[in-house]
ModelCIF file with pLDDT and N, C-alpha, C, O atoms, coordinates in Angstrom:
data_MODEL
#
_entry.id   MODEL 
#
_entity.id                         1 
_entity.type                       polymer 
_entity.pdbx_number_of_molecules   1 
#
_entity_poly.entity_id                      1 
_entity_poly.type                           'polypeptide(L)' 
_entity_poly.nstd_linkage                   no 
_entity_poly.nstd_monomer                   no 
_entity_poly.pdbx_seq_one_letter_code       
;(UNK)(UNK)(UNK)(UNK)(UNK)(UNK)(UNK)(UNK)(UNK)(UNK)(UNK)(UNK)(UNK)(UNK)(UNK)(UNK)
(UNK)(UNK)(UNK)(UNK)(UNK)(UNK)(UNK)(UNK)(UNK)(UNK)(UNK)(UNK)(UNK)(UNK)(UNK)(UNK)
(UNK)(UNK)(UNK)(UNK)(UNK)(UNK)(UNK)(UNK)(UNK)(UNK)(UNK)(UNK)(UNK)(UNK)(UNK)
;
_entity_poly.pdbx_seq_one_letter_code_can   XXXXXXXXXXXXXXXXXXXXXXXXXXXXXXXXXXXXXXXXXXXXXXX 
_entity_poly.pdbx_strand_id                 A 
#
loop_
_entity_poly_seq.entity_id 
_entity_poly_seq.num 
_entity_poly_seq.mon_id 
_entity_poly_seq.hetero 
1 1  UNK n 
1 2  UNK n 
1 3  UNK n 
1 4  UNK n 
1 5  UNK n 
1 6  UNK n 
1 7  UNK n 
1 8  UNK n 
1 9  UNK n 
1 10 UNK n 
1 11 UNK n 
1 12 UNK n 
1 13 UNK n 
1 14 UNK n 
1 15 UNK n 
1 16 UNK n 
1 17 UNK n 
1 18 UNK n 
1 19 UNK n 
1 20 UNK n 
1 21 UNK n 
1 22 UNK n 
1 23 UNK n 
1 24 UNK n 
1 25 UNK n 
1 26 UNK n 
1 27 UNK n 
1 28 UNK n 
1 29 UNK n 
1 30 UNK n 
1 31 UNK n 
1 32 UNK n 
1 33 UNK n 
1 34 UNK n 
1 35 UNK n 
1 36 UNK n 
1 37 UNK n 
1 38 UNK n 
1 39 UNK n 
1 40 UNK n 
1 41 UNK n 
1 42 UNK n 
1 43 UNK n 
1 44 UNK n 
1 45 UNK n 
1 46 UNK n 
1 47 UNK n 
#
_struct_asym.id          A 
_struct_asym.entity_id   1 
#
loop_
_ma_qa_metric.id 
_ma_qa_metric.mode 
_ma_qa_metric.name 
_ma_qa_metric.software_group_id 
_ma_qa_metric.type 
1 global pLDDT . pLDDT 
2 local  pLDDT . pLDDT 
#
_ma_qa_metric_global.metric_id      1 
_ma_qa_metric_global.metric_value   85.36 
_ma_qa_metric_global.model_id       1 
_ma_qa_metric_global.ordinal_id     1 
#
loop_
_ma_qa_metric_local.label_asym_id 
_ma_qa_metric_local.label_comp_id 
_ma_qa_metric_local.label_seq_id 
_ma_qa_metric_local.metric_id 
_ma_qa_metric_local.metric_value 
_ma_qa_metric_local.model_id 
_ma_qa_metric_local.ordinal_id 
A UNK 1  2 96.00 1 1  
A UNK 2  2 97.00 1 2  
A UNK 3  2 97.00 1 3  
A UNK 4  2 97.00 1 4  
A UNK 5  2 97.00 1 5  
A UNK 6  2 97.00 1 6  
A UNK 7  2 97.00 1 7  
A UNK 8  2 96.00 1 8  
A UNK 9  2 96.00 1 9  
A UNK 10 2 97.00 1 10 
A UNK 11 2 96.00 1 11 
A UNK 12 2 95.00 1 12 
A UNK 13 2 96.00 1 13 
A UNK 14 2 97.00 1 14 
A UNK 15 2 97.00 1 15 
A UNK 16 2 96.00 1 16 
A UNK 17 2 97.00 1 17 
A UNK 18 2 97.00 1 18 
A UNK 19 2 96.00 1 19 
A UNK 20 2 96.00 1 20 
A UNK 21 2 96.00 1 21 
A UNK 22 2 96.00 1 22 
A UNK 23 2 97.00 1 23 
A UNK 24 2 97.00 1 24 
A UNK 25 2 97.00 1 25 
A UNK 26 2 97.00 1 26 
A UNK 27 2 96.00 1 27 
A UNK 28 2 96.00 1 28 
A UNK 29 2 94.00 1 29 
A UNK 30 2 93.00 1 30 
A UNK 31 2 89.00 1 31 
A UNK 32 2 87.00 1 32 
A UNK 33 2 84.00 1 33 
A UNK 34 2 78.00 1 34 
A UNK 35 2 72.00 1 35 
A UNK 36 2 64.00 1 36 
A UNK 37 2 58.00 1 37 
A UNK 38 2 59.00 1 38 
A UNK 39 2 56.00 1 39 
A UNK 40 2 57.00 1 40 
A UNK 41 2 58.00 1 41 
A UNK 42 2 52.00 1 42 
A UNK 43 2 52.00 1 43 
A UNK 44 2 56.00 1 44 
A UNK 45 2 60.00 1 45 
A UNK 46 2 63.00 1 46 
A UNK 47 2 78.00 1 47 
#
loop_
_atom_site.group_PDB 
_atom_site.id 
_atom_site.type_symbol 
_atom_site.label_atom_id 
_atom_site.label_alt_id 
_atom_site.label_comp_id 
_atom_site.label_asym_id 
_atom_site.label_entity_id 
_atom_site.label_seq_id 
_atom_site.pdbx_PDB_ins_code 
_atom_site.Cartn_x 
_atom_site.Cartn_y 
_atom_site.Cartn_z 
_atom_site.occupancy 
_atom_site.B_iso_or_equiv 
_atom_site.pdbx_formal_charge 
_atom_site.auth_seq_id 
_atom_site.auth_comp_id 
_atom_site.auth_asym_id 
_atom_site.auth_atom_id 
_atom_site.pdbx_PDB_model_num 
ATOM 1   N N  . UNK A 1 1  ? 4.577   23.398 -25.465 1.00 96.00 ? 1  UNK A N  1 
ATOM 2   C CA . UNK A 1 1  ? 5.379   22.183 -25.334 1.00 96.00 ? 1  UNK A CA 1 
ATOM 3   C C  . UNK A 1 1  ? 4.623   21.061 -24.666 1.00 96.00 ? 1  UNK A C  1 
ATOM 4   O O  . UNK A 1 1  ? 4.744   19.916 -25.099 1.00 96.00 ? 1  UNK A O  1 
ATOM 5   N N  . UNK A 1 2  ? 3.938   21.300 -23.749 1.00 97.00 ? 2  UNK A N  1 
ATOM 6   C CA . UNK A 1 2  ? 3.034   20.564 -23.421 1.00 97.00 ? 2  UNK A CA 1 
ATOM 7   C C  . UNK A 1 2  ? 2.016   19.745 -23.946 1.00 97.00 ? 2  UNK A C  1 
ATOM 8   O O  . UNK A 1 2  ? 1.814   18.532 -23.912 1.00 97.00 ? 2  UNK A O  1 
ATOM 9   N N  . UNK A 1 3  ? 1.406   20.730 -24.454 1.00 97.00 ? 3  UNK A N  1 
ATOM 10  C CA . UNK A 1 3  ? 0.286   20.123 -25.757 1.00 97.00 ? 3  UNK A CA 1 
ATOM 11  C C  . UNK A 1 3  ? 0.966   19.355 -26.493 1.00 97.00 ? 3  UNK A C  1 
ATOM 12  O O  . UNK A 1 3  ? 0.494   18.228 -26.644 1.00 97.00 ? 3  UNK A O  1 
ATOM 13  N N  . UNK A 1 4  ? 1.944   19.594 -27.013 1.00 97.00 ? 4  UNK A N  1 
ATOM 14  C CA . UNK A 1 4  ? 2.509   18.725 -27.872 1.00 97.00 ? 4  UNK A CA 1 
ATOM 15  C C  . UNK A 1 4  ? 3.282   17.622 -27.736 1.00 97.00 ? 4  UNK A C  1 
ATOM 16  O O  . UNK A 1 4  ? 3.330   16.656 -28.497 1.00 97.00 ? 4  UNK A O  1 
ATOM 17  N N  . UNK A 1 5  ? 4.052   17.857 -26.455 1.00 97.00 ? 5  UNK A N  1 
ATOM 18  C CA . UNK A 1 5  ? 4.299   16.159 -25.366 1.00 97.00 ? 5  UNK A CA 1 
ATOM 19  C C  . UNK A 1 5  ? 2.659   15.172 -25.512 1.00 97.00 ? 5  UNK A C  1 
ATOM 20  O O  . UNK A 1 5  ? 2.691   14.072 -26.063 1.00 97.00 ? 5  UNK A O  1 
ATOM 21  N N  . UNK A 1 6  ? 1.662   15.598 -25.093 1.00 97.00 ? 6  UNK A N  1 
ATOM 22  C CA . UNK A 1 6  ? 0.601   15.202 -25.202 1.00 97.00 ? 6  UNK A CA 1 
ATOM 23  C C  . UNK A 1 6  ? 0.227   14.371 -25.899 1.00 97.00 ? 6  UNK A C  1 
ATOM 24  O O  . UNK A 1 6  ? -0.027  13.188 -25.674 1.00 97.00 ? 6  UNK A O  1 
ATOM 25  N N  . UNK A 1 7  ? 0.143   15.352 -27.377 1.00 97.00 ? 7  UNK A N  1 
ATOM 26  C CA . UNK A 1 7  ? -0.536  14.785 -28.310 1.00 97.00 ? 7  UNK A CA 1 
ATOM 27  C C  . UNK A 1 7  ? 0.297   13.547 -29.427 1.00 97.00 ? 7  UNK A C  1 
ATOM 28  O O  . UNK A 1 7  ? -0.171  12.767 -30.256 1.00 97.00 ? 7  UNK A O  1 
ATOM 29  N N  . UNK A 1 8  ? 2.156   13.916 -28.830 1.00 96.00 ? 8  UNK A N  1 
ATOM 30  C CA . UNK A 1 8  ? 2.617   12.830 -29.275 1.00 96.00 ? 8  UNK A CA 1 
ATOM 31  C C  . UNK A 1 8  ? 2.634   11.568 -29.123 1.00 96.00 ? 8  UNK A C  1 
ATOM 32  O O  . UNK A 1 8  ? 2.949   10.654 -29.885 1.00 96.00 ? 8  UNK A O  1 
ATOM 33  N N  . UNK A 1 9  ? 2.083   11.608 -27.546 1.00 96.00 ? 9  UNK A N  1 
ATOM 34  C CA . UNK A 1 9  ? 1.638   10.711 -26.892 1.00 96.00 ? 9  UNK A CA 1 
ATOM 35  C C  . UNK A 1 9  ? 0.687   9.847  -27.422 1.00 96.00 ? 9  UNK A C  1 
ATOM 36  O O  . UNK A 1 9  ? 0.827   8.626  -27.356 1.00 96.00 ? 9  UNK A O  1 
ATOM 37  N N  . UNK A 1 10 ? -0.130  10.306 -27.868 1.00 97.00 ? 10 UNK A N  1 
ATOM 38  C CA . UNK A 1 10 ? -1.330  9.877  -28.705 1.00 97.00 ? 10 UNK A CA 1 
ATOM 39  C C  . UNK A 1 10 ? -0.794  9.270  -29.920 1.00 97.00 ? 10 UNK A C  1 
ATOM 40  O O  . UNK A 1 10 ? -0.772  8.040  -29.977 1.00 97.00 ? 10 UNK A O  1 
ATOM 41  N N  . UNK A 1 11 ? -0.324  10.018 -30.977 1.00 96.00 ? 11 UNK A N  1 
ATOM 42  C CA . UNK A 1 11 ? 0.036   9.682  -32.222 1.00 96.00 ? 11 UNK A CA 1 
ATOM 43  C C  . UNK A 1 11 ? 0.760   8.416  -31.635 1.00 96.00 ? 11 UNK A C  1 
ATOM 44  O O  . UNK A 1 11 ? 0.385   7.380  -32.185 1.00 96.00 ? 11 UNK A O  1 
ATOM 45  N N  . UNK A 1 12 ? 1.826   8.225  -30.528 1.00 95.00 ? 12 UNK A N  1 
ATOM 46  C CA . UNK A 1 12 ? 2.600   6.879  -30.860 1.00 95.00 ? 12 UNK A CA 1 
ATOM 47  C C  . UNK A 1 12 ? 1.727   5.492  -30.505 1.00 95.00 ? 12 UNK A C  1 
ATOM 48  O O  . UNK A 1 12 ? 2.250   4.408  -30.763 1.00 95.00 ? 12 UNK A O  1 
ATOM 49  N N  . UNK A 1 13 ? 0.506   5.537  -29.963 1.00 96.00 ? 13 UNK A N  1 
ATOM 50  C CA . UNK A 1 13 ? -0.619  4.571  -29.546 1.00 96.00 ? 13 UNK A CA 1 
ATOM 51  C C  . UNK A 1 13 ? -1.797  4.879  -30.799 1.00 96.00 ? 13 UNK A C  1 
ATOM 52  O O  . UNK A 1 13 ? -2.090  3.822  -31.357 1.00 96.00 ? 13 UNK A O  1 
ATOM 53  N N  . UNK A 1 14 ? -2.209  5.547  -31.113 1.00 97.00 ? 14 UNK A N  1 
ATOM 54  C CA . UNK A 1 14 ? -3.506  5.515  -31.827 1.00 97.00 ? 14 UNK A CA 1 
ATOM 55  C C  . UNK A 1 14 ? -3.374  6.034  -33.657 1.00 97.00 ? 14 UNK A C  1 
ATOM 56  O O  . UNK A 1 14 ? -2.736  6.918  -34.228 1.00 97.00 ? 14 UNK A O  1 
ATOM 57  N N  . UNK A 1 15 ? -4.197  5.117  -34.054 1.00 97.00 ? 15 UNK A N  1 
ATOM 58  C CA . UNK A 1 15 ? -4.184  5.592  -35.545 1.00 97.00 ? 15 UNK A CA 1 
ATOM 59  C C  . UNK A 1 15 ? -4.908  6.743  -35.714 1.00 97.00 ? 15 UNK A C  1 
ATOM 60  O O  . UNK A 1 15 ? -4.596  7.188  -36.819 1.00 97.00 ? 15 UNK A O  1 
ATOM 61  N N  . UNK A 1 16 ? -5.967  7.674  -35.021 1.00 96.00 ? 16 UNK A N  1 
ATOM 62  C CA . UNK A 1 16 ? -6.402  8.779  -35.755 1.00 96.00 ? 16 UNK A CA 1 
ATOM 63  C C  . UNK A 1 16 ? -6.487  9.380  -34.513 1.00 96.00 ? 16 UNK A C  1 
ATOM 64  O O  . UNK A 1 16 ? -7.669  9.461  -34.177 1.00 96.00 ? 16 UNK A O  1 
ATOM 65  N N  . UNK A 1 17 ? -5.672  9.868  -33.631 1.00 97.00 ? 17 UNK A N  1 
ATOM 66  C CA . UNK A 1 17 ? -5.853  10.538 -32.551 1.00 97.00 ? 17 UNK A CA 1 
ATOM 67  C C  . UNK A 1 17 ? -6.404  11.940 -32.787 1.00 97.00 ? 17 UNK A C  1 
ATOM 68  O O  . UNK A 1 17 ? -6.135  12.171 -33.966 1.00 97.00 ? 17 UNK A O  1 
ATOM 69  N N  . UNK A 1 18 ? -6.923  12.803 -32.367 1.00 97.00 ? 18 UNK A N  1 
ATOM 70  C CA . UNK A 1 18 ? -7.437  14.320 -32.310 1.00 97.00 ? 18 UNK A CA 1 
ATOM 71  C C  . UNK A 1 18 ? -5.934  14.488 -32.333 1.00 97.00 ? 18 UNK A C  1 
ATOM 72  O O  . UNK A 1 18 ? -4.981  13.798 -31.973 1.00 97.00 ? 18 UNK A O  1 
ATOM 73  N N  . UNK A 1 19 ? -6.167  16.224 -33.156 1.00 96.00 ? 19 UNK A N  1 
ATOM 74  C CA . UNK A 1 19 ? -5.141  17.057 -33.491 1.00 96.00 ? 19 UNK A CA 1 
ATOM 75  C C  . UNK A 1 19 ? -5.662  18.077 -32.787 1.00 96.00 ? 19 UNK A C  1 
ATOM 76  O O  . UNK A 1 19 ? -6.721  18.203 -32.172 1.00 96.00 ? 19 UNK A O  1 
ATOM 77  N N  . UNK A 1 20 ? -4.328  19.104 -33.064 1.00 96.00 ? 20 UNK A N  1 
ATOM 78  C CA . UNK A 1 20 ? -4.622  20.356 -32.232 1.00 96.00 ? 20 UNK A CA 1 
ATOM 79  C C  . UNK A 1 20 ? -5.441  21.325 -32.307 1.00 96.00 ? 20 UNK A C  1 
ATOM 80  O O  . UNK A 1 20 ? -5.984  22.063 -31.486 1.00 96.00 ? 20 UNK A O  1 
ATOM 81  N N  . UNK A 1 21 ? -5.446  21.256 -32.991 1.00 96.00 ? 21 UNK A N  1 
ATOM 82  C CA . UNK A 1 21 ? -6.711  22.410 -33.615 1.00 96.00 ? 21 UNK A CA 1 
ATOM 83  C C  . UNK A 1 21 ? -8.463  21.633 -33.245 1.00 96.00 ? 21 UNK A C  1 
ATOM 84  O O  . UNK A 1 21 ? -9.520  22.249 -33.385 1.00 96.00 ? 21 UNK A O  1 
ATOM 85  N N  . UNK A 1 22 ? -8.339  20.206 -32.774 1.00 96.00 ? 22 UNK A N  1 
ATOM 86  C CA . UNK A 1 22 ? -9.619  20.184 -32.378 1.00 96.00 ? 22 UNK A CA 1 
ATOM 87  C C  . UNK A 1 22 ? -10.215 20.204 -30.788 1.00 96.00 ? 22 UNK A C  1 
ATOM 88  O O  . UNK A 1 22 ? -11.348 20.121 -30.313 1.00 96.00 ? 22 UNK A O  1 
ATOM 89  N N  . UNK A 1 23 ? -8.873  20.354 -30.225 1.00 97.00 ? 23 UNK A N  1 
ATOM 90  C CA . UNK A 1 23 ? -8.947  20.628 -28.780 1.00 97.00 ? 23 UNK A CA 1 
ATOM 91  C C  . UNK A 1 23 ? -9.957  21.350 -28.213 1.00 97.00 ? 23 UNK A C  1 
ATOM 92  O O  . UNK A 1 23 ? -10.170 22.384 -28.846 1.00 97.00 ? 23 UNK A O  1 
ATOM 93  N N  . UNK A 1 24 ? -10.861 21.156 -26.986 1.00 97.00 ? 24 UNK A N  1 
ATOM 94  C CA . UNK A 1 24 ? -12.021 21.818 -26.731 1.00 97.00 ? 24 UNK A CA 1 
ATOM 95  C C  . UNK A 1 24 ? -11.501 22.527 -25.827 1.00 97.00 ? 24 UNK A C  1 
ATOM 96  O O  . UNK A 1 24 ? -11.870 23.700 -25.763 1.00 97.00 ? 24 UNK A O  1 
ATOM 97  N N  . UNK A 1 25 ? -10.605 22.083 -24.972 1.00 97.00 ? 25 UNK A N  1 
ATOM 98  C CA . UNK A 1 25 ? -10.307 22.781 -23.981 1.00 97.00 ? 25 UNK A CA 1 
ATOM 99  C C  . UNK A 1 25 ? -9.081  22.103 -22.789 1.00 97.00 ? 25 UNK A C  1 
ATOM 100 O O  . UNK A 1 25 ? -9.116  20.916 -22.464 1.00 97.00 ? 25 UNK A O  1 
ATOM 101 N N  . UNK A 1 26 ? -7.913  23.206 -22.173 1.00 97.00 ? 26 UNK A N  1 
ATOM 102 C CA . UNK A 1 26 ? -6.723  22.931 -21.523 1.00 97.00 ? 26 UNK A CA 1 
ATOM 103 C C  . UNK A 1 26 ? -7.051  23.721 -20.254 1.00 97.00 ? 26 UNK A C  1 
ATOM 104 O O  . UNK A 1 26 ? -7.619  24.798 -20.075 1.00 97.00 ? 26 UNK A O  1 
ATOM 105 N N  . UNK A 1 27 ? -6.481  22.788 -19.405 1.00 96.00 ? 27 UNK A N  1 
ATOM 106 C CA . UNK A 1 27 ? -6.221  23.254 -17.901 1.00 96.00 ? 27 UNK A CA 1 
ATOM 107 C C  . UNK A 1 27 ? -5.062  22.735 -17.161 1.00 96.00 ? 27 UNK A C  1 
ATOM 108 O O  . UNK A 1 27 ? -4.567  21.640 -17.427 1.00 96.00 ? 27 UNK A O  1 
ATOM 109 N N  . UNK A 1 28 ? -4.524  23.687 -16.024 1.00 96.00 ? 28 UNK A N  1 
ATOM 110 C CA . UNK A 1 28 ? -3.190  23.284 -15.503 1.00 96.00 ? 28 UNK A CA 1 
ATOM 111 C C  . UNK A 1 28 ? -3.234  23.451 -13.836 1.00 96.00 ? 28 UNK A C  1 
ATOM 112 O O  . UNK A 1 28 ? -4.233  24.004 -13.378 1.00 96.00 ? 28 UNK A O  1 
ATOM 113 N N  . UNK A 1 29 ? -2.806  23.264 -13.454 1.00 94.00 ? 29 UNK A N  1 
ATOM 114 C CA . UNK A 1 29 ? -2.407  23.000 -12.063 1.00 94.00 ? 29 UNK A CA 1 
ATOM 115 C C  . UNK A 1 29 ? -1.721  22.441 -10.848 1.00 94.00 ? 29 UNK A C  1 
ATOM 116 O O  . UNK A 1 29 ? -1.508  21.254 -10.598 1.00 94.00 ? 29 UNK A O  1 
ATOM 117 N N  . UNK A 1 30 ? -1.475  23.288 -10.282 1.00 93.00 ? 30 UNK A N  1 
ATOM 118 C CA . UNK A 1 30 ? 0.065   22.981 -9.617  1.00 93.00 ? 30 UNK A CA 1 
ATOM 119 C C  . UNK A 1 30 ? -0.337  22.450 -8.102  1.00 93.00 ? 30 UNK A C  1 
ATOM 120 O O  . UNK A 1 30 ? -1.184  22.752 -7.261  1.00 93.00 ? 30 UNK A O  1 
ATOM 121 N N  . UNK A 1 31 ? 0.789   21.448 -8.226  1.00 89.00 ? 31 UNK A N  1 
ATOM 122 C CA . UNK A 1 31 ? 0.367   20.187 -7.088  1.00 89.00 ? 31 UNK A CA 1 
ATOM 123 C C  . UNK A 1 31 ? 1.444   20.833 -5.658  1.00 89.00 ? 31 UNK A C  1 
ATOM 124 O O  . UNK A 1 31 ? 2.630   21.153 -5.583  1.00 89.00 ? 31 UNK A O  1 
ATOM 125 N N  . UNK A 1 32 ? 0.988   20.820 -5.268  1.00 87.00 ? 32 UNK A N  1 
ATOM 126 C CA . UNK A 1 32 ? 1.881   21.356 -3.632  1.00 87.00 ? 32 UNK A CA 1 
ATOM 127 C C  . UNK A 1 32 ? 2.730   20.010 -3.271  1.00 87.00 ? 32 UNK A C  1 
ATOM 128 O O  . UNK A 1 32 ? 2.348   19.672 -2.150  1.00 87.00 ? 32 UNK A O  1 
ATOM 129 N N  . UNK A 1 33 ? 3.661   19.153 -3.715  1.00 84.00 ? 33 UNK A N  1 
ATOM 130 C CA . UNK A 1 33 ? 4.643   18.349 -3.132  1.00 84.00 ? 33 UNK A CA 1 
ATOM 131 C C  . UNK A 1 33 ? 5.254   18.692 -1.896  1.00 84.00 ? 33 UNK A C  1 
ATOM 132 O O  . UNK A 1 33 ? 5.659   19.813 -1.587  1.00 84.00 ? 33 UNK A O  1 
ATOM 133 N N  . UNK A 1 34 ? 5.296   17.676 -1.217  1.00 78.00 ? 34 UNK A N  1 
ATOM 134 C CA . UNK A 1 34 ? 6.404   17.282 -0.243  1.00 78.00 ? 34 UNK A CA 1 
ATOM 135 C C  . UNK A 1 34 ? 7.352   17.454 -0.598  1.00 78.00 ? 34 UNK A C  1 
ATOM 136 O O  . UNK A 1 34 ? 7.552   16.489 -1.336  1.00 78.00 ? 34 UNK A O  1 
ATOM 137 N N  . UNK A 1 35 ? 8.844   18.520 -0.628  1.00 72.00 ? 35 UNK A N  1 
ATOM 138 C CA . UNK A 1 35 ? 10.000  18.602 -1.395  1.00 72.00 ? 35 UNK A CA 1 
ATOM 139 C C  . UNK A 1 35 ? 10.936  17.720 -0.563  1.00 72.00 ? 35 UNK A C  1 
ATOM 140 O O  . UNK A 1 35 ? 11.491  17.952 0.511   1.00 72.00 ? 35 UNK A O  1 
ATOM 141 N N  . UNK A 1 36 ? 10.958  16.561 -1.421  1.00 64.00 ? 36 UNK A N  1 
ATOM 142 C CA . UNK A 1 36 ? 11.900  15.383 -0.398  1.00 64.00 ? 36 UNK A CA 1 
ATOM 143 C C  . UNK A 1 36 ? 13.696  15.014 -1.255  1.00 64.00 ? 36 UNK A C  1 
ATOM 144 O O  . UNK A 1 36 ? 14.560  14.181 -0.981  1.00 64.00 ? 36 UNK A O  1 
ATOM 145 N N  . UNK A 1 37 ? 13.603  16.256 -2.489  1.00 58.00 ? 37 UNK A N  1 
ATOM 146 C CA . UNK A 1 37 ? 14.560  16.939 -2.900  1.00 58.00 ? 37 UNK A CA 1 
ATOM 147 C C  . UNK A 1 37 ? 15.132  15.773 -4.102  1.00 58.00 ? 37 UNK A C  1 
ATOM 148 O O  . UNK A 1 37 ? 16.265  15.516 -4.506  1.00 58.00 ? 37 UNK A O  1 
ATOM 149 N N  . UNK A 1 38 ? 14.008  15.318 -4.387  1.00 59.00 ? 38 UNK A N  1 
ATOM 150 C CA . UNK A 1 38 ? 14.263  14.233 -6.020  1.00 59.00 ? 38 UNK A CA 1 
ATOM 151 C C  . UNK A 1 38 ? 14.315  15.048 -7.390  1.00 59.00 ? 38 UNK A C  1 
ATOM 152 O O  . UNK A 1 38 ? 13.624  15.997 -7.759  1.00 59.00 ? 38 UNK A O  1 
ATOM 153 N N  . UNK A 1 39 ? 15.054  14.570 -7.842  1.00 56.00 ? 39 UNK A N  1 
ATOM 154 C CA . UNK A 1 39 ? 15.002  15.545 -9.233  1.00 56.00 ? 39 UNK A CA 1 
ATOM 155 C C  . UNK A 1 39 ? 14.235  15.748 -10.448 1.00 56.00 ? 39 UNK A C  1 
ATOM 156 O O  . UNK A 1 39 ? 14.042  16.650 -11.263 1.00 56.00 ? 39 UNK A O  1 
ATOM 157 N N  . UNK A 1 40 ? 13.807  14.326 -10.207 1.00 57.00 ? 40 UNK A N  1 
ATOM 158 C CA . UNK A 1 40 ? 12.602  14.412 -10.979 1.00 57.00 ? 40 UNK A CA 1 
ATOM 159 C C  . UNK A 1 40 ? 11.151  14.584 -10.975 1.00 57.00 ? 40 UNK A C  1 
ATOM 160 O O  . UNK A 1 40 ? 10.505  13.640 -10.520 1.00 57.00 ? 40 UNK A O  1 
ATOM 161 N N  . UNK A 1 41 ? 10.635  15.416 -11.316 1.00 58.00 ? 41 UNK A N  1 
ATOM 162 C CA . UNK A 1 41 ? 8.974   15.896 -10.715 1.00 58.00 ? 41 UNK A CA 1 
ATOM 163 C C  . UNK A 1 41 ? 8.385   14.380 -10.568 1.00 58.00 ? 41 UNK A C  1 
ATOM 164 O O  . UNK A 1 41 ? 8.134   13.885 -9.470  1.00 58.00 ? 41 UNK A O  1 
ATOM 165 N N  . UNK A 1 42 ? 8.239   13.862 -11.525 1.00 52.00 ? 42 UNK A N  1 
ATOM 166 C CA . UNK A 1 42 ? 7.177   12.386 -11.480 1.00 52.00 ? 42 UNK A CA 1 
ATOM 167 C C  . UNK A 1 42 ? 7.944   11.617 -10.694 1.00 52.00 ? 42 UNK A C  1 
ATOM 168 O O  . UNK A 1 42 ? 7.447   10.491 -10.742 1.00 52.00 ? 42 UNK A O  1 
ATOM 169 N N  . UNK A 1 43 ? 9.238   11.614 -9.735  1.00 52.00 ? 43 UNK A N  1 
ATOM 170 C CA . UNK A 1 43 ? 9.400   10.598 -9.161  1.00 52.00 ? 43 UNK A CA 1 
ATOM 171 C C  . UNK A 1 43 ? 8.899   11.384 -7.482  1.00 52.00 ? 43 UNK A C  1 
ATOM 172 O O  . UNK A 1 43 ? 8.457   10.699 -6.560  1.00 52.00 ? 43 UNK A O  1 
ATOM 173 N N  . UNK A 1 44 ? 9.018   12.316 -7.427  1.00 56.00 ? 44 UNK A N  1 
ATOM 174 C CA . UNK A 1 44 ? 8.342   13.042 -5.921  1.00 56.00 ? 44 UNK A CA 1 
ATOM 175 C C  . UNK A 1 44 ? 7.454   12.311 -5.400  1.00 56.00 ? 44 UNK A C  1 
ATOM 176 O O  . UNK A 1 44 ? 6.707   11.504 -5.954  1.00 56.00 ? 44 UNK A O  1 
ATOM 177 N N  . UNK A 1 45 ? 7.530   12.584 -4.368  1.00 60.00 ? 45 UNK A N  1 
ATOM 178 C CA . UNK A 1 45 ? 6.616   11.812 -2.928  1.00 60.00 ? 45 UNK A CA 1 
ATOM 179 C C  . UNK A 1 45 ? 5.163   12.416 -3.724  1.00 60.00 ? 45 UNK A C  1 
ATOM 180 O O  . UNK A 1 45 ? 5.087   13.205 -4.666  1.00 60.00 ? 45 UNK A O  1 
ATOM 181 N N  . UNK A 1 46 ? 4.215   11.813 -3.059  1.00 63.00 ? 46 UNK A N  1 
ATOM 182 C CA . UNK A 1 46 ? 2.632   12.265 -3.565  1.00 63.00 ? 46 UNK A CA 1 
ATOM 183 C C  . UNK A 1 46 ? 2.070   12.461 -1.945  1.00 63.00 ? 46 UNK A C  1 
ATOM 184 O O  . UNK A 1 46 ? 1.051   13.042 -1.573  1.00 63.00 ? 46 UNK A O  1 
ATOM 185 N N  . UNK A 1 47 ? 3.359   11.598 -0.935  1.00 78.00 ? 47 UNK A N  1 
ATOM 186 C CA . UNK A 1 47 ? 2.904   11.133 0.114   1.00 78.00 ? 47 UNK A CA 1 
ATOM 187 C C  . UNK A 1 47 ? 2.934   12.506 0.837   1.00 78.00 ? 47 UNK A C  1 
ATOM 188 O O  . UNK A 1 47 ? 2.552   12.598 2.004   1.00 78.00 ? 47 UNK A O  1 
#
């Protein structure tokens, strides 16, 4: 689901964006937040 949030991302800005199958390589990682109890991940403190 991710990848593909992604890459839609792309398609709605660019005329020939990379597809999936040419992907070199994915990585993930989890951010330790301040839980200041917002509901939405991207609106969380960074602070």
């Amino acid at each position: 689901g991710e990848i593909d949030y992604l890459l839609e991302s792309l398609g709605r800005y660019f005329e020939n964006p990379p597809r999936k199958d040419a992907l070199i390589q994915t990585f993930s990682g989890v951010r330790p937040l301040f839980d200041d109890d917002k509901d939405n991940p991207s609106a969380v403190t960074r602070d």
